[in-house]
Each structure stands twice: as structure tokens, then as C-alpha cells.
N, C-alpha and C. Protein backbone atom coordinates (compact mmCIF):
# COMPACT_ATOMS: atom_id res chain seq x y z
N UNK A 1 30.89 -41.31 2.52
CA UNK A 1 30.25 -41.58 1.24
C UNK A 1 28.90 -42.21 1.52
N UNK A 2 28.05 -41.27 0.80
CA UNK A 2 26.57 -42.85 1.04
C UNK A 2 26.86 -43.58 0.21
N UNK A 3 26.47 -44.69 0.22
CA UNK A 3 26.56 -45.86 0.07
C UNK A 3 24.83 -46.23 -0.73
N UNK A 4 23.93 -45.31 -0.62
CA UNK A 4 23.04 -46.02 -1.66
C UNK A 4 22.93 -45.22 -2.92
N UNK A 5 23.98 -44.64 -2.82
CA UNK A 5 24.30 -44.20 -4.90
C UNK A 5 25.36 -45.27 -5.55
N UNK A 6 25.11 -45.23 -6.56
CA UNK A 6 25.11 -46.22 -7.42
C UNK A 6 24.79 -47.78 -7.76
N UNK A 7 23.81 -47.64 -7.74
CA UNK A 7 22.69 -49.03 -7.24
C UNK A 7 23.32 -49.74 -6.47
N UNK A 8 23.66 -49.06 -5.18
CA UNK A 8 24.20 -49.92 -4.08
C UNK A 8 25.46 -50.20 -4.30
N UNK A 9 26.88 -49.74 -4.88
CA UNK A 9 27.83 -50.05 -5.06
C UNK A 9 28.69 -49.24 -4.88
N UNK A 10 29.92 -49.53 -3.73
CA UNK A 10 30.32 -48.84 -2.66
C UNK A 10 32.00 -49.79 -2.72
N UNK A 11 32.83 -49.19 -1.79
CA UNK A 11 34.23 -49.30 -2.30
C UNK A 11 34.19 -50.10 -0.77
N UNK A 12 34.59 -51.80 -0.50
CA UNK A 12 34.80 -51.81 0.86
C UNK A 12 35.67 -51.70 1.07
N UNK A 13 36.60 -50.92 0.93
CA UNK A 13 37.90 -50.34 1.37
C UNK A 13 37.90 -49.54 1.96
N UNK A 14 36.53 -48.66 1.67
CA UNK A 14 35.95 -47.38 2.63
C UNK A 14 36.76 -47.30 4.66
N UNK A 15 36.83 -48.47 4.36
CA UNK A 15 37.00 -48.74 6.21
C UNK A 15 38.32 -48.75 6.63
N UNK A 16 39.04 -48.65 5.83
CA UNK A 16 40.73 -48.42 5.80
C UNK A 16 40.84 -47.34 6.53
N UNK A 17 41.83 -46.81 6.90
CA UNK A 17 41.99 -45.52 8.40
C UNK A 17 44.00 -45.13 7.30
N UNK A 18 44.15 -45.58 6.62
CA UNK A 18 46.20 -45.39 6.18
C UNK A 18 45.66 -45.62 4.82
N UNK A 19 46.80 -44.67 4.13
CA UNK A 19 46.37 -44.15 2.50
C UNK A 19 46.80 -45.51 2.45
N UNK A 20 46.45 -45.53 0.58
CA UNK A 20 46.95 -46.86 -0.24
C UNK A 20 48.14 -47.02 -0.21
N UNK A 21 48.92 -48.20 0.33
CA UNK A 21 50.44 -48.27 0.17
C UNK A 21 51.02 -47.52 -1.05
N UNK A 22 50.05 -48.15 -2.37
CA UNK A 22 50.65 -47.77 -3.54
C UNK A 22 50.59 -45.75 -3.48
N UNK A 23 50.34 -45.50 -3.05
CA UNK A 23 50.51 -44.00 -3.27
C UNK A 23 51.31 -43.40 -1.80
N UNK A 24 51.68 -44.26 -0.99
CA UNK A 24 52.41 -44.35 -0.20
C UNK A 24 53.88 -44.38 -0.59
N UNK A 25 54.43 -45.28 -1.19
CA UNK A 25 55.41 -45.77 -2.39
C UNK A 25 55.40 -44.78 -3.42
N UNK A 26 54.63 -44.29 -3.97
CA UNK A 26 54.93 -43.44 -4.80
C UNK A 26 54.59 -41.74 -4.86
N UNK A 27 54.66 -41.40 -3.23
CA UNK A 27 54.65 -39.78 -3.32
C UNK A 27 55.45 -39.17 -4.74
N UNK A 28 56.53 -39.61 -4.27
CA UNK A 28 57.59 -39.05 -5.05
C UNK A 28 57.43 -38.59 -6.17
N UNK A 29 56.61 -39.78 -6.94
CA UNK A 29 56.02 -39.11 -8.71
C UNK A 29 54.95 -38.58 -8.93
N UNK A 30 54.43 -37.87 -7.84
CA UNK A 30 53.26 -37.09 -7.72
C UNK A 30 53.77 -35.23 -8.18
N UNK A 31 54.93 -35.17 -8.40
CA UNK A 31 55.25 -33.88 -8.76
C UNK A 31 55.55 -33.08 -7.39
N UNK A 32 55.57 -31.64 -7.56
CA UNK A 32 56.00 -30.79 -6.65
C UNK A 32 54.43 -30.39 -5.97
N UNK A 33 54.13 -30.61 -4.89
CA UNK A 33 52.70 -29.76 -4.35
C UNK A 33 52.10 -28.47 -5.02
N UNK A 34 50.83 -28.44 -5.25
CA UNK A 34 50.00 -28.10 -5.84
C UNK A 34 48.78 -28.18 -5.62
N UNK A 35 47.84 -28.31 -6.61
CA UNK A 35 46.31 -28.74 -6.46
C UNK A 35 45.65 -29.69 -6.39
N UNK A 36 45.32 -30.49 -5.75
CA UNK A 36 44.99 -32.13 -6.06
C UNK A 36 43.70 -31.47 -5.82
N UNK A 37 43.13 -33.13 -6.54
CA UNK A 37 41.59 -33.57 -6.46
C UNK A 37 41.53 -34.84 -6.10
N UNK A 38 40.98 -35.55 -5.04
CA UNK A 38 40.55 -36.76 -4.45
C UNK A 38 39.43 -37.27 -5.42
N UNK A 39 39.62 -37.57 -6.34
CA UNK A 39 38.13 -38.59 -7.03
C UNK A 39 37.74 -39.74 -6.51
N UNK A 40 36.67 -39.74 -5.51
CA UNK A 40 36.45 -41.19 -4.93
C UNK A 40 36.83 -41.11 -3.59
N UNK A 41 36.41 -39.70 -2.89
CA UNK A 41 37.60 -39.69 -1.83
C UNK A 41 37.01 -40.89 -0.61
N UNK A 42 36.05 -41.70 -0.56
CA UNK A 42 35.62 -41.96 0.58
C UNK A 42 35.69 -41.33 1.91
N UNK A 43 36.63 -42.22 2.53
CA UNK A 43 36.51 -41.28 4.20
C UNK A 43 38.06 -40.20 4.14
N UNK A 44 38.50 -40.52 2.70
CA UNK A 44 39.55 -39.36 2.86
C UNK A 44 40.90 -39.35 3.49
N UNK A 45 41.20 -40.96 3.29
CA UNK A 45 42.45 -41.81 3.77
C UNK A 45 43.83 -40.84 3.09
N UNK A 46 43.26 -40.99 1.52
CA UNK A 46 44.22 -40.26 1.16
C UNK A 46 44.28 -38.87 0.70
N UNK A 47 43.04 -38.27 0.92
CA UNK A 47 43.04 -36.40 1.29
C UNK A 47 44.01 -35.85 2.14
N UNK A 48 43.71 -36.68 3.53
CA UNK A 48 44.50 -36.72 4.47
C UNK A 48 46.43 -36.89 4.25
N UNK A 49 46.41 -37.93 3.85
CA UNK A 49 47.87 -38.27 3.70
C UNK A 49 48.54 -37.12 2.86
N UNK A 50 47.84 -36.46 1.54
CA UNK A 50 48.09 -36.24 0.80
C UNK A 50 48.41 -34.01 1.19
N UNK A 51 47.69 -34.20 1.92
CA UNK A 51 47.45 -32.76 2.51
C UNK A 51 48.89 -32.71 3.41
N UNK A 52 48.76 -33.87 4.28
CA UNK A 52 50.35 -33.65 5.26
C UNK A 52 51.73 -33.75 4.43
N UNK A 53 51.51 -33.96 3.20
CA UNK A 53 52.41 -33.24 2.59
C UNK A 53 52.93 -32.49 1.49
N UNK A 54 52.04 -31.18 1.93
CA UNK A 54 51.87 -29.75 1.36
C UNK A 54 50.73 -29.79 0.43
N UNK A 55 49.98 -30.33 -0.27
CA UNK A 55 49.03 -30.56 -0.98
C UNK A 55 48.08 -29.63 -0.86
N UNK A 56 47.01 -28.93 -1.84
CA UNK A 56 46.28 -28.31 -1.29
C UNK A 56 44.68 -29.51 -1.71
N UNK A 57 44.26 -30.17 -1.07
CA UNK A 57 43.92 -30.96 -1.64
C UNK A 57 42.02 -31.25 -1.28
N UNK A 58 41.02 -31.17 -2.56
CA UNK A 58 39.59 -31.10 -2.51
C UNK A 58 39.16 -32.21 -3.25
N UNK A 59 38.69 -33.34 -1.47
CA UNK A 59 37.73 -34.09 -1.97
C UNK A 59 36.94 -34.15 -2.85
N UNK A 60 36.42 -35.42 -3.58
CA UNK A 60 34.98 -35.02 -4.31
C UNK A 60 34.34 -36.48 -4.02
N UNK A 61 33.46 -37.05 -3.88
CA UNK A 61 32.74 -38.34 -3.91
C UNK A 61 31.54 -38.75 -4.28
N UNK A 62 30.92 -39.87 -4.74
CA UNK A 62 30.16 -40.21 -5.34
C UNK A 62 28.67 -39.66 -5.20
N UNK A 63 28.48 -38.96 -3.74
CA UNK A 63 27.28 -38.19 -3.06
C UNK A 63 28.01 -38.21 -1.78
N UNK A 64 27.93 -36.80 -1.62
CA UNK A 64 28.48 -36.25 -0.27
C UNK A 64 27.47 -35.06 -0.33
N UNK A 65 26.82 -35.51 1.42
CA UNK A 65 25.53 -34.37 2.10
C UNK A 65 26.28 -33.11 2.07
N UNK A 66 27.86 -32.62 2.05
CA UNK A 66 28.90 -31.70 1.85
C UNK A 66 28.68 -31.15 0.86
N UNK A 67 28.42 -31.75 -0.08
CA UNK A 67 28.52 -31.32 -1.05
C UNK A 67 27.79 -31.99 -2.59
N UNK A 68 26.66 -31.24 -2.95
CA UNK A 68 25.94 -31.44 -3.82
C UNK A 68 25.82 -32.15 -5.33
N UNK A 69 27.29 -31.87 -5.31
CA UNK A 69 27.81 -32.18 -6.50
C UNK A 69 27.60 -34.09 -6.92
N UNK A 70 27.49 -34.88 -7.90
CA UNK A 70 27.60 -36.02 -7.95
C UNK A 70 28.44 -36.54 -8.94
N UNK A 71 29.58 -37.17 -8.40
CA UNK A 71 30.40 -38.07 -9.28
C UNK A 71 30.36 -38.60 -10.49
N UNK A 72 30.82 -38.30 -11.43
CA UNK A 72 30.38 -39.26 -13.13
C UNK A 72 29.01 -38.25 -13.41
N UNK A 73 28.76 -37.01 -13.05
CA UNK A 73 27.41 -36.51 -13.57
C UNK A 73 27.84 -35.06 -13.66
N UNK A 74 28.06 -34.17 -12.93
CA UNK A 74 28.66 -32.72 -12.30
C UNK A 74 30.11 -32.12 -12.63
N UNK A 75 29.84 -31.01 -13.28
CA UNK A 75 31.80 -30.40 -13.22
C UNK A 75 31.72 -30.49 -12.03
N UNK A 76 33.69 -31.08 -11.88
CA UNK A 76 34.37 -30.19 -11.15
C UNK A 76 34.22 -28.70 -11.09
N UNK A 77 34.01 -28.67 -9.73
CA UNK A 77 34.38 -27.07 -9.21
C UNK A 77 35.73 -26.29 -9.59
N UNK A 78 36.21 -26.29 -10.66
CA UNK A 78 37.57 -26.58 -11.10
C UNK A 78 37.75 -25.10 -12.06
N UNK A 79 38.89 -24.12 -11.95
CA UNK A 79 39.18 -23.52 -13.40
C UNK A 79 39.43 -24.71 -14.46
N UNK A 80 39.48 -24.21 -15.85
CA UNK A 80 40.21 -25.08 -16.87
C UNK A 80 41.75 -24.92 -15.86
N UNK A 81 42.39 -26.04 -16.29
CA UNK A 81 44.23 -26.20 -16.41
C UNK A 81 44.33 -25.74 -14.75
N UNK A 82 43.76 -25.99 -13.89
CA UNK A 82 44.23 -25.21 -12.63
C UNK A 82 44.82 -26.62 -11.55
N UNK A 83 44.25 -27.42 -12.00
CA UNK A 83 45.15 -29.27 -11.12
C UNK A 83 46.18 -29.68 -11.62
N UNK A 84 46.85 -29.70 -10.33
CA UNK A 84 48.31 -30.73 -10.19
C UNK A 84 48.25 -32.10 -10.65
N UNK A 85 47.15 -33.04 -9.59
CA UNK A 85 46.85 -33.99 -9.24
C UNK A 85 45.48 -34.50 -9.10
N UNK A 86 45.61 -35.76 -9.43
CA UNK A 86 44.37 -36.00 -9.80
C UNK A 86 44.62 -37.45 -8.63
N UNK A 87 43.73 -37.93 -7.28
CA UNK A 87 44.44 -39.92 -6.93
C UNK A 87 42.74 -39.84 -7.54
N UNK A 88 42.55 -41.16 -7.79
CA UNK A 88 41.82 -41.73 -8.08
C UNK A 88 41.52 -43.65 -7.68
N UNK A 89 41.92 -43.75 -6.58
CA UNK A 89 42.12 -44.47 -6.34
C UNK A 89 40.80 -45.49 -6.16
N UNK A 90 40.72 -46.55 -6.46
CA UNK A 90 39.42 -47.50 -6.40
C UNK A 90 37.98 -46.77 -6.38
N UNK A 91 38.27 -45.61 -7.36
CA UNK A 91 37.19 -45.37 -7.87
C UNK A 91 36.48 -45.65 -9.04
N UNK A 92 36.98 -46.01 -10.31
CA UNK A 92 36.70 -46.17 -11.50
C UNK A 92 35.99 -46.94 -11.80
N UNK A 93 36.16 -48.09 -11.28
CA UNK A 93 35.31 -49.69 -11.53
C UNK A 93 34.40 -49.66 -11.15
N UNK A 94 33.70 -48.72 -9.82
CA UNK A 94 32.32 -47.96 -9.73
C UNK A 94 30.98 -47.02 -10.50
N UNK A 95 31.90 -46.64 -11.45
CA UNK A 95 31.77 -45.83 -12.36
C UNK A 95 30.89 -46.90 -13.68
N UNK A 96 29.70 -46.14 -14.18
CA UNK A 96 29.70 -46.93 -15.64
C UNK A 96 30.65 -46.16 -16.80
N UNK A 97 30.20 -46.64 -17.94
CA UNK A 97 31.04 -45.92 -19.49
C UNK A 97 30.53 -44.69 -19.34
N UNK A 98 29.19 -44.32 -18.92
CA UNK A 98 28.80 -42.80 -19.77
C UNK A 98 29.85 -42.08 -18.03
N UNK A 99 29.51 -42.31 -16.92
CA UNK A 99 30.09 -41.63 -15.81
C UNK A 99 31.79 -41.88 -15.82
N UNK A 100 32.44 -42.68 -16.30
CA UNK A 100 33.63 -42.47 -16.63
C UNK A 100 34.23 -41.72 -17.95
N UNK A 101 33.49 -42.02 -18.99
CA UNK A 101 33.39 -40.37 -19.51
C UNK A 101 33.64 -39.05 -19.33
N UNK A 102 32.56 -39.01 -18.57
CA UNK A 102 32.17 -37.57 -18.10
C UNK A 102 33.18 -37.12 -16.95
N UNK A 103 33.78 -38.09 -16.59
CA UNK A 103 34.87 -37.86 -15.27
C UNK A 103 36.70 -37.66 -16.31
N UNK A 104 36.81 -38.35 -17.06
CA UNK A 104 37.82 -38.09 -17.55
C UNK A 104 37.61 -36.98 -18.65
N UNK A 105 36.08 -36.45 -18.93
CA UNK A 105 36.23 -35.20 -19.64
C UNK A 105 36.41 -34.08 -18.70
N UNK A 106 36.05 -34.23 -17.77
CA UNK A 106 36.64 -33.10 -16.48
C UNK A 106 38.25 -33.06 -15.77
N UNK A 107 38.61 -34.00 -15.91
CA UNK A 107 39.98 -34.52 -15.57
C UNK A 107 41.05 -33.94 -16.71
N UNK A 108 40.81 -33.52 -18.04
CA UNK A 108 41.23 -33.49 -19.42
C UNK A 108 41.05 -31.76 -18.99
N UNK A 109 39.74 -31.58 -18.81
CA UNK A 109 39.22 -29.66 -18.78
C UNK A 109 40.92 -29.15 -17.72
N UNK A 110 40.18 -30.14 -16.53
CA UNK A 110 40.98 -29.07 -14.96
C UNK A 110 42.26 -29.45 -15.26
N UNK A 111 43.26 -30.46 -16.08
CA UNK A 111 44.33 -30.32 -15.48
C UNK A 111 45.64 -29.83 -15.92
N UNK A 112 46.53 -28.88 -15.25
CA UNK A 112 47.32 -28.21 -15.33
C UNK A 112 47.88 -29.08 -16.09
N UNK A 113 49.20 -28.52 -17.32
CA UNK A 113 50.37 -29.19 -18.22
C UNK A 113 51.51 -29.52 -16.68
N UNK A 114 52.12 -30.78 -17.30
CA UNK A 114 52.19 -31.63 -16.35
C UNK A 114 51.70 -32.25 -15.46
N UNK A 115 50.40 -32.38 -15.14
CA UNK A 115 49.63 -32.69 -14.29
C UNK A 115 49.56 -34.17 -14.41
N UNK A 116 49.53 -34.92 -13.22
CA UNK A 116 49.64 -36.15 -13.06
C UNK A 116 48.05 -36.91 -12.59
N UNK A 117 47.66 -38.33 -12.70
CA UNK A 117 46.74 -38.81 -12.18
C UNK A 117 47.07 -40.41 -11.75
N UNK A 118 46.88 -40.68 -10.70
CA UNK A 118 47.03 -42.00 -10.08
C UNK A 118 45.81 -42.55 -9.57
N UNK A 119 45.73 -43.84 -10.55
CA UNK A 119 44.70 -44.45 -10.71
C UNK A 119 45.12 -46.17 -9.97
N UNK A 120 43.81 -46.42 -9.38
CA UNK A 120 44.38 -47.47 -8.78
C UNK A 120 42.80 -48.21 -9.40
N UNK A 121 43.12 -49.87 -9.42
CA UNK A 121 41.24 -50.84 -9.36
C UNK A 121 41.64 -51.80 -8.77
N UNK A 122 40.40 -52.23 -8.56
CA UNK A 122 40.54 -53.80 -8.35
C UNK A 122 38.94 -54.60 -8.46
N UNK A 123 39.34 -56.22 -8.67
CA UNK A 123 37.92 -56.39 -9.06
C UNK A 123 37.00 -56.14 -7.92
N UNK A 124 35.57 -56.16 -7.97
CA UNK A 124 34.61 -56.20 -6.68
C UNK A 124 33.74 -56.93 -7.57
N UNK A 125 32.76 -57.56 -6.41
CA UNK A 125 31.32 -58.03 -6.95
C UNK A 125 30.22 -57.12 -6.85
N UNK A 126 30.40 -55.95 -5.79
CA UNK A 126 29.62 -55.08 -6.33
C UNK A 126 29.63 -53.70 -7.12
N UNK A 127 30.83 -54.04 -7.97
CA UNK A 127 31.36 -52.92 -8.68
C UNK A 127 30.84 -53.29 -10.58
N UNK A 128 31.06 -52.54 -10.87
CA UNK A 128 31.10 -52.75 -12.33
C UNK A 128 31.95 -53.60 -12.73
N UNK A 129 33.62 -53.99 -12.74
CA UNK A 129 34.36 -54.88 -12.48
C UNK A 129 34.75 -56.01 -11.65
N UNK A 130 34.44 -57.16 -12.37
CA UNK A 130 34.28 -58.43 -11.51
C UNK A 130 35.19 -59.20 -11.42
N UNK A 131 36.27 -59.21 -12.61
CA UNK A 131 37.64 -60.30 -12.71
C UNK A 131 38.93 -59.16 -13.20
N UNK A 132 39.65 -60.08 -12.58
CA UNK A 132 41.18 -59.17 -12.73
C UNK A 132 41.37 -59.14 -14.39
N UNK A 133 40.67 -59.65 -15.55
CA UNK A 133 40.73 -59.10 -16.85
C UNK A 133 40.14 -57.99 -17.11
N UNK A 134 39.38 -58.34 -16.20
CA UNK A 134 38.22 -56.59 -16.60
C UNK A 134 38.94 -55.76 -15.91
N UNK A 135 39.80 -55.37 -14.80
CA UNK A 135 40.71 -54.63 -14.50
C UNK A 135 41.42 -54.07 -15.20
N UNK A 136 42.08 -55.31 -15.27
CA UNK A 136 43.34 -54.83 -16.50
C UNK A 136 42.47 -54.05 -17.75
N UNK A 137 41.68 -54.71 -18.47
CA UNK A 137 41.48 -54.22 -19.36
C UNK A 137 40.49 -52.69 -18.98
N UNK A 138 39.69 -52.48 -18.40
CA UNK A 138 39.45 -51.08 -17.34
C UNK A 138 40.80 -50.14 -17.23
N UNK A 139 41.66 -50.55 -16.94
CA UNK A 139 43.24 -49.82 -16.54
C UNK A 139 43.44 -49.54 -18.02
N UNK A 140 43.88 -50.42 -18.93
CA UNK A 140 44.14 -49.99 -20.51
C UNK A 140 43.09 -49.04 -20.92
N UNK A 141 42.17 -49.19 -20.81
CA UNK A 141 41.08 -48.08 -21.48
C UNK A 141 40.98 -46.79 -20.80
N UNK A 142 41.03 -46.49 -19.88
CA UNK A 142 41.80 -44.85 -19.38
C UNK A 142 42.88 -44.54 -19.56
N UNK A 143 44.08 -45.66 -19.95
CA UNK A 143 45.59 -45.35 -20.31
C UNK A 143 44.96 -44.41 -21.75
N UNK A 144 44.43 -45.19 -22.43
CA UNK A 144 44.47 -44.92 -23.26
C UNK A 144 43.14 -43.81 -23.74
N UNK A 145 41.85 -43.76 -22.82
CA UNK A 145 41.04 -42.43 -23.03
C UNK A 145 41.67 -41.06 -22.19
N UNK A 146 42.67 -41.26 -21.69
CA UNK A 146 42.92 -40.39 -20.60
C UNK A 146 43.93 -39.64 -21.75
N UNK A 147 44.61 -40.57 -21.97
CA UNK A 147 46.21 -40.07 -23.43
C UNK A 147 46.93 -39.39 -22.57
N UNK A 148 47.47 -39.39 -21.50
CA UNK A 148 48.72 -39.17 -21.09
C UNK A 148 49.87 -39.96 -21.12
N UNK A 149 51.27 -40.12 -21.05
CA UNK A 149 52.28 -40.39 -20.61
C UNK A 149 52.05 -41.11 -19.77
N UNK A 150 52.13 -42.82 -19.74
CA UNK A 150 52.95 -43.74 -18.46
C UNK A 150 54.02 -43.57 -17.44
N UNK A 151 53.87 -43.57 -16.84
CA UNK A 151 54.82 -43.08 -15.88
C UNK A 151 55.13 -45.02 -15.51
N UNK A 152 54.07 -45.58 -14.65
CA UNK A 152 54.38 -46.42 -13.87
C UNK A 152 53.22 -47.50 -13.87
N UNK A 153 52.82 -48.59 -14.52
CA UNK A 153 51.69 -49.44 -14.64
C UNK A 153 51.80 -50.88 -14.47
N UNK A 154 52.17 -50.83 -13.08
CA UNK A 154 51.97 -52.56 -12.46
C UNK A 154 50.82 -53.00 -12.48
N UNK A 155 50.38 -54.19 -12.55
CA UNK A 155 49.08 -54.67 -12.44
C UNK A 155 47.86 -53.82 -12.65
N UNK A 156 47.41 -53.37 -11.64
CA UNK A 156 46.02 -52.79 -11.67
C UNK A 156 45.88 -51.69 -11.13
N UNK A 157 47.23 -50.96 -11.45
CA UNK A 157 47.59 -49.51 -10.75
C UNK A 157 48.16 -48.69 -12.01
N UNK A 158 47.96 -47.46 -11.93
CA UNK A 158 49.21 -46.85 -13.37
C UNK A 158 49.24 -45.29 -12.55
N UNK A 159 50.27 -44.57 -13.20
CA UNK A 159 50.57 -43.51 -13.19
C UNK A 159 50.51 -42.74 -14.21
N UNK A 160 49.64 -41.72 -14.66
CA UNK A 160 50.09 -41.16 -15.69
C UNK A 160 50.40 -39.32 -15.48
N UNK A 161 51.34 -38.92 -16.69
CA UNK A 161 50.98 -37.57 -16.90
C UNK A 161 51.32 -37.20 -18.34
N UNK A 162 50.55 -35.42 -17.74
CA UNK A 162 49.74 -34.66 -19.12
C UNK A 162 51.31 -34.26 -19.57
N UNK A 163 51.48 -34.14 -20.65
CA UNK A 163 52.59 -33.42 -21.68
C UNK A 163 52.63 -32.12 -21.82
């Protein structure tokens, strides 16, 4: 990921090498393999994880020299209804209102009936989100712009899927 898009605000988690426990813990409610999309993939901790088991699974990140496309601005490379899966993991709180928008209006276009998305935050100081209220309340406001089905919403993590 570069690191000088979005006025300098970058995930330091980037440096992790093993997916998120939490999606570690919860393969299981990720559905049957399919199509995923990595939103936020950084170095692709969990592309990786997610591919070794059966996944067919396409990064996307905030500016990647790979690939032209830019996060919160650009369709997905996506048919309508053609995604399984959506991780999204400590990407969102990076994101402003109009680029989280525009990411969950693409998320809404690409994804297949039943299609699931696992969303993970947490606060940063150089993120858009600074205190574990703004989390939480960040987490409620995609529960609820996203309008899927809860599956699973501890703290500052949720699961949802499409109906």
C-alpha cells in the first residue's frame, strides 16, 4: 500500500505477516468459497489466508502501482451480484463519509444474495477514528448503511449478510 494517499493515513497493522485472529475464528461464517474481495488489502495477510482456503480472492487497496484503481473513488472491477465476500478489515476508519459511501455503494452493486462482509476497526490517531466511541459508533453506521443481517457484532468487529 502507499502510504502517502490519504493525507498520510495508513493502517499500522500493515506489518502483521498472520490474518486477523478475528477472521481466523470465524472462517466458518464466511459461507461456502466463492468470490471474495479484500477491501483494504494492505500486504494481503488476509488475501493470502483467505485464498488457502479455496477462495477465489481480488485484492483492492487504497493506491496500488498494480493497480490503478483508488479506494473510496473507483468501481470495483466487479459484475453486479457476482461476490461472495467482502473482509474489510481495518479499513473503514481510513475512509472519509463521501469514500465510505462510495465503497458501500459498490459493495451493495457486486454482491451476490447471500453474500457476506466482515468488517473489522479500531481507533488510530492517524485515521479518521480516534476513540473507541467513534468505533463503535463507525461500526453502527455501516450496520446500518450497509442493511444486511447481523450475523456476529462484538465490540468493534461485525459480521454481516445480504438476504
Amino acid at each position: 500500500m502507499t502510504r502517502r494517499y490519504m493525507n498520510g493515513r495508513y493502517c499500522v497493522r500493515c506489518n502483521k505477516t498472520e490474518p486477523t485472529p478475528y477472521l481466523r475464528k470465524n472462517l466458518a461464517l464466511m459461507g461456502c468459497p466463492g468470490h471474495a474481495i479484500d477491501i483494504g488489502c494492505g500486504n494481503m495477510r488476509n488475501t493470502r489466508f483467505i485464498s488457502s482456503h479455496g477462495w477465489s480472492v481480488t485484492p483492492i487497496d487504497m493506491c496500488d502501482a498494480q493497480n490503478p484503481r483508488i479506494l473510496g473513488h473507483d468501481a470495483f472491477p466487479f459484475k453486479d451480484g457476482s461476490v461472495n465476500l467482502f473482509l474489510a478489515n481495518y479499513v473503514f476508519m481510513f475512509l472519509d463519509q463521501k469514500e465510505r459511501a462510495h465503497v458501500i455503494g459498490e459493495i451493495q452493486r457486486t454482491a451476490a444474495p447471500g453474500a457476506r462482509i466482515m468488517i473489522e476497526l479500531y481507533p488510530a490517531k492517524d485515521s479518521c477514528i480516534h476513540t473507541k466511541k467513534e468505533t463503535n459508533a463507525l461500526r453502527d453506521e455501516l450496520i446500518e448503511n450497509i442493511g444486511w443481517r447481523v450475523v456476529r457484532k462484538p465490540s468493534e468487529r461485525c459480521i454481516l449478510v445480504r438476504q
